[in-house]
N, C-alpha and C. Protein backbone atom coordinates (compact mmCIF):
# COMPACT_ATOMS: atom_id res chain seq x y z
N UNK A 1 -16.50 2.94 -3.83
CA UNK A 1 -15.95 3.27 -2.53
C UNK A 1 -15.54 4.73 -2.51
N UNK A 2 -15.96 5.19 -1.22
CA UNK A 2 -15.08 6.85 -1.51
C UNK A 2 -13.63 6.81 -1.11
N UNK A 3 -13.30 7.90 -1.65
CA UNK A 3 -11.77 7.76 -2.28
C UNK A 3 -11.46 8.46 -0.94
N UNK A 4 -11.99 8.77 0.22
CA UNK A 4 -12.01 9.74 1.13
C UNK A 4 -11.38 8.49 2.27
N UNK A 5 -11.99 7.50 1.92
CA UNK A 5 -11.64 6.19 3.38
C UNK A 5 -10.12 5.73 3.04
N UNK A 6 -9.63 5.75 1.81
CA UNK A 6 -7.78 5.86 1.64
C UNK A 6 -7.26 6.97 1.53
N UNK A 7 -8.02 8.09 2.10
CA UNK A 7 -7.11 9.34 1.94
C UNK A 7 -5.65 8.93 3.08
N UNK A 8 -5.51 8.39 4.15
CA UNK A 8 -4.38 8.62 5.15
C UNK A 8 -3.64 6.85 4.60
N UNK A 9 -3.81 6.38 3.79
CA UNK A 9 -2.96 4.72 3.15
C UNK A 9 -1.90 5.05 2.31
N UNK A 10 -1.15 4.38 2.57
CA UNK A 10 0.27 4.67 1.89
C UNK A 10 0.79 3.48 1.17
N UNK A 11 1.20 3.43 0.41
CA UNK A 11 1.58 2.25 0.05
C UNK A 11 3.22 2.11 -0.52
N UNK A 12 3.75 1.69 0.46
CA UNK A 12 5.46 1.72 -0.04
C UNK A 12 5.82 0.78 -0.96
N UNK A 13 6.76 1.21 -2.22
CA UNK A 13 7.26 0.82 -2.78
C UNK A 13 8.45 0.80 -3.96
N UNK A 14 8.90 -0.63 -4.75
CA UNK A 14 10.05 -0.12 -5.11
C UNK A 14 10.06 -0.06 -6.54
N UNK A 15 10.65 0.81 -7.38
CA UNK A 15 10.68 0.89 -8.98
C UNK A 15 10.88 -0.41 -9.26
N UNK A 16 10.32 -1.44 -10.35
CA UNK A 16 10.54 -2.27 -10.56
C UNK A 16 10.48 -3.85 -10.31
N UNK A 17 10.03 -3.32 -8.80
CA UNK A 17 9.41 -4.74 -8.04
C UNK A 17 8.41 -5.48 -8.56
N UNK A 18 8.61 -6.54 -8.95
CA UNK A 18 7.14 -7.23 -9.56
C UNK A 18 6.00 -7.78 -8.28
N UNK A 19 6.56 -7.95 -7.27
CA UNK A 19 5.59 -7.68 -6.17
C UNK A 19 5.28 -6.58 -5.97
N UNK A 20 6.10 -5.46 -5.95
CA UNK A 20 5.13 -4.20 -5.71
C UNK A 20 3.83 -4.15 -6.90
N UNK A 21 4.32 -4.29 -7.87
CA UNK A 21 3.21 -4.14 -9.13
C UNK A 21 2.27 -5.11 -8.87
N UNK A 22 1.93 -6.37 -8.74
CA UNK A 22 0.91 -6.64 -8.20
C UNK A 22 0.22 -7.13 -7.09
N UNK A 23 0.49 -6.73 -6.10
CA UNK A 23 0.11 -6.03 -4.88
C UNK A 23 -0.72 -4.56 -4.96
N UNK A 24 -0.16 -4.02 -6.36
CA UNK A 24 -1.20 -2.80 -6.34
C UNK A 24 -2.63 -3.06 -7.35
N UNK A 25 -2.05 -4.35 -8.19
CA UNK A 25 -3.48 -4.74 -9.21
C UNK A 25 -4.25 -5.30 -7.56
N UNK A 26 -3.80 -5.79 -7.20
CA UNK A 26 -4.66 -6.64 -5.84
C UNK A 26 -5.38 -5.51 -5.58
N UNK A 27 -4.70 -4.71 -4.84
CA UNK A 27 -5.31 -3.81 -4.14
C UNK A 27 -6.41 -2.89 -4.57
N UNK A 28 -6.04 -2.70 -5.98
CA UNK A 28 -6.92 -2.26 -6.98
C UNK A 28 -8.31 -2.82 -7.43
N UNK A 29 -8.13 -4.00 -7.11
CA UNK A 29 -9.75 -4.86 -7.48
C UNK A 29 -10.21 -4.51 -6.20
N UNK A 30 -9.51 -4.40 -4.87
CA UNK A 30 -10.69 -3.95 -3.45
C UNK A 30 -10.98 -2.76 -3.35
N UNK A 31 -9.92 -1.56 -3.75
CA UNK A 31 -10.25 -0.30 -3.80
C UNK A 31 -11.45 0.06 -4.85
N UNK A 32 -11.02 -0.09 -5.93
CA UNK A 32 -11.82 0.36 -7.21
C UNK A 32 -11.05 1.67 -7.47
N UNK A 33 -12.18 2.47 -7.93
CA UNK A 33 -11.97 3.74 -8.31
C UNK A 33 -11.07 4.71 -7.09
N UNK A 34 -11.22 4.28 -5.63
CA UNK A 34 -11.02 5.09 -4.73
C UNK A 34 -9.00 4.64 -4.37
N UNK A 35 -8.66 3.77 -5.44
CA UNK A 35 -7.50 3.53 -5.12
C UNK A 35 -6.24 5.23 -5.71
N UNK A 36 -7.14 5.91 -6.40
CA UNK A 36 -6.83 7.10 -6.78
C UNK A 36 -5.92 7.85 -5.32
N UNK A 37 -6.77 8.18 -4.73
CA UNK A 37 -6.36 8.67 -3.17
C UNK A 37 -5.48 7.99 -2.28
N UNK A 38 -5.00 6.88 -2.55
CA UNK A 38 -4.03 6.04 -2.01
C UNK A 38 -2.51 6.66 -2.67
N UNK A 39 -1.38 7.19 -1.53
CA UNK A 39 -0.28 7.64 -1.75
C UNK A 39 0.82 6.43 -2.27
N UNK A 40 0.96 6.29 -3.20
CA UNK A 40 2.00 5.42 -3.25
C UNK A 40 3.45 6.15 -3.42
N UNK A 41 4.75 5.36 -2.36
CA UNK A 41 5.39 5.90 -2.30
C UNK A 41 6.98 5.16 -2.48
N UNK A 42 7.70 5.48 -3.67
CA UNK A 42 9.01 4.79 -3.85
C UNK A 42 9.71 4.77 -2.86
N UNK A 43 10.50 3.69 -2.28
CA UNK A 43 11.35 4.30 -0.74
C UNK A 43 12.98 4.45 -1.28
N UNK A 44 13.02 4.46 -2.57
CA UNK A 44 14.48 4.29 -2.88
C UNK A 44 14.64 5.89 -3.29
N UNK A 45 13.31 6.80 -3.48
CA UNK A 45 13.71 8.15 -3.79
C UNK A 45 14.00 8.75 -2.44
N UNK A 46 13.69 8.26 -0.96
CA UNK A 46 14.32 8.69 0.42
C UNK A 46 15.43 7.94 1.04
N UNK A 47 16.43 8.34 1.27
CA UNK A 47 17.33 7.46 2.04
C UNK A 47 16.88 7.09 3.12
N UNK A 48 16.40 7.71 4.49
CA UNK A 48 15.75 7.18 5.12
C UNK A 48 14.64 6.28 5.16
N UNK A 49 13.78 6.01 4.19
CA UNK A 49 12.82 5.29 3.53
C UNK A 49 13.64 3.91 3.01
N UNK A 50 14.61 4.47 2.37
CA UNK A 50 15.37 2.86 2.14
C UNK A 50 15.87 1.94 3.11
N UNK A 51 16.84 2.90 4.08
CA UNK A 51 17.26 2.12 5.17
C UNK A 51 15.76 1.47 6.20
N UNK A 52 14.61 2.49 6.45
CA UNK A 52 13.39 1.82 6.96
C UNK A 52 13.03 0.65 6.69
N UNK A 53 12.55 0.51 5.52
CA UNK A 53 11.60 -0.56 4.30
C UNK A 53 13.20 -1.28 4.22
N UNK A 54 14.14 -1.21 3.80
CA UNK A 54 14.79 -2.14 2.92
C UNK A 54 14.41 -3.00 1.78
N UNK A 55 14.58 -4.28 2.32
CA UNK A 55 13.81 -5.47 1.11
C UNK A 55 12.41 -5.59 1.82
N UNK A 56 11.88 -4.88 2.49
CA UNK A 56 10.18 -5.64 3.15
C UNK A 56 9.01 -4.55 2.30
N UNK A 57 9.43 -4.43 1.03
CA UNK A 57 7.96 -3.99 0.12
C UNK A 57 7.91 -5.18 -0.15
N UNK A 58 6.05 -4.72 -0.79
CA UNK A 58 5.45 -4.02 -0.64
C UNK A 58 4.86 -3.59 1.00
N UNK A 59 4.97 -2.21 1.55
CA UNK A 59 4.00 -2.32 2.66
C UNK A 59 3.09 -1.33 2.51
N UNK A 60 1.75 -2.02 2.86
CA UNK A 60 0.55 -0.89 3.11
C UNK A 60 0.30 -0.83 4.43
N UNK A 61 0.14 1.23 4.40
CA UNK A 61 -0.31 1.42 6.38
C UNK A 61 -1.22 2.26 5.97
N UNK A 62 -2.23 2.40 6.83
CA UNK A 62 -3.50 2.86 6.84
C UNK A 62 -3.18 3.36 8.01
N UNK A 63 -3.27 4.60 8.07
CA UNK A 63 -3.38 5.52 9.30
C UNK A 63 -2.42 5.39 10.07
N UNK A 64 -1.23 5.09 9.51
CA UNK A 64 0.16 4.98 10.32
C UNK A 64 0.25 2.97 11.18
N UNK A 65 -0.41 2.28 10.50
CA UNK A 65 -0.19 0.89 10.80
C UNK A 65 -0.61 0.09 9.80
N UNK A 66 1.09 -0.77 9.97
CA UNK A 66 0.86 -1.74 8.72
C UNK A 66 -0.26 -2.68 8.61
N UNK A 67 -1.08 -2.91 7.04
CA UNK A 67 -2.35 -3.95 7.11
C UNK A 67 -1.26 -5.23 6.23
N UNK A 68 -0.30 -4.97 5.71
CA UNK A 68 0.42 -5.92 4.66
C UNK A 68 1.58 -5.70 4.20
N UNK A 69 2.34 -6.78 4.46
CA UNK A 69 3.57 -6.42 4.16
C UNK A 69 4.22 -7.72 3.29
N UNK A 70 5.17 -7.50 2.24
CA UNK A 70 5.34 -8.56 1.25
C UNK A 70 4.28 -8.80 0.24
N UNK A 71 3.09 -9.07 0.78
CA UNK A 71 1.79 -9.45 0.26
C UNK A 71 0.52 -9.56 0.61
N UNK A 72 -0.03 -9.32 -0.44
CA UNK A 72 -1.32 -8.80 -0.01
C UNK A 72 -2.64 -9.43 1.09
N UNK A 73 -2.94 -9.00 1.46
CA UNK A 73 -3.81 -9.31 2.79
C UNK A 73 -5.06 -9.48 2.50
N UNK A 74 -6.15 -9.62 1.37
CA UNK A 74 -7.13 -9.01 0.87
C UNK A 74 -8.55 -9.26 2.40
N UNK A 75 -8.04 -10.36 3.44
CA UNK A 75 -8.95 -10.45 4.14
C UNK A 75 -8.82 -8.87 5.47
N UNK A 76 -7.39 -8.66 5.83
CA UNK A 76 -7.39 -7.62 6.27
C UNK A 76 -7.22 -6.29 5.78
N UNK A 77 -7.20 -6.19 4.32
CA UNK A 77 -7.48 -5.27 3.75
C UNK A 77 -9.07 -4.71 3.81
N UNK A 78 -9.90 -5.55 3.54
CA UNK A 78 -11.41 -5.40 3.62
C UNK A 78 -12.07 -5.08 4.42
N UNK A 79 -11.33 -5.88 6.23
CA UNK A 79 -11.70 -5.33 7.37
C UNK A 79 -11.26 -3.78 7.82
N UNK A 80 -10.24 -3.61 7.00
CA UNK A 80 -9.70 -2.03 7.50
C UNK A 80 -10.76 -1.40 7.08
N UNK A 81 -11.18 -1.52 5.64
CA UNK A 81 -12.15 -0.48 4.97
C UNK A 81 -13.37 -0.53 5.44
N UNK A 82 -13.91 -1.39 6.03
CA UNK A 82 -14.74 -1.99 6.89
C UNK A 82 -15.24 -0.58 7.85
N UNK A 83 -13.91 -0.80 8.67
CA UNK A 83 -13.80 0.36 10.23
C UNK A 83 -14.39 1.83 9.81
């Protein structure tokens, strides 16, 4: 996959979360190699990011809208990459 179609995906999350951690192996078997270009982002290093997210990691947004939140989506994950 090119690493170019997750350049604008973000993926929020928290140090230590064992859902965040695999939510990103998930995500990792649909990305492949192109999961490189995917921003992942702690929300506890922004205060505003904490009060946002709170307890609702993991979330992934693709182009500024959430595809998954808590857990992984792999059927609407596929359709995003799809578009």
């Amino acid at each position: 996959m090119d690493p170019e179609r997750c350049a604008d995906w973000v993926l929020y999350v928290r140090e230590g979360c064992h859902l965040c951690e695999q939510f990103l192996v998930e995500l990792s078997l649909d990305l492949g190699p192109a999961v490189e270009a995917l921003q992942v982002v702690d929300v506890d290093q922004d205060a505003d990011l904490a009060v946002r997210f709170g307890l609702r990691v993991p979330v992934l947004e693709a182009g500024g809208v959430v595809l998954c939140e808590g857990v992984y989506d792999a059927p609407r994950v596929r359709q995003a990459l799809q578009v």
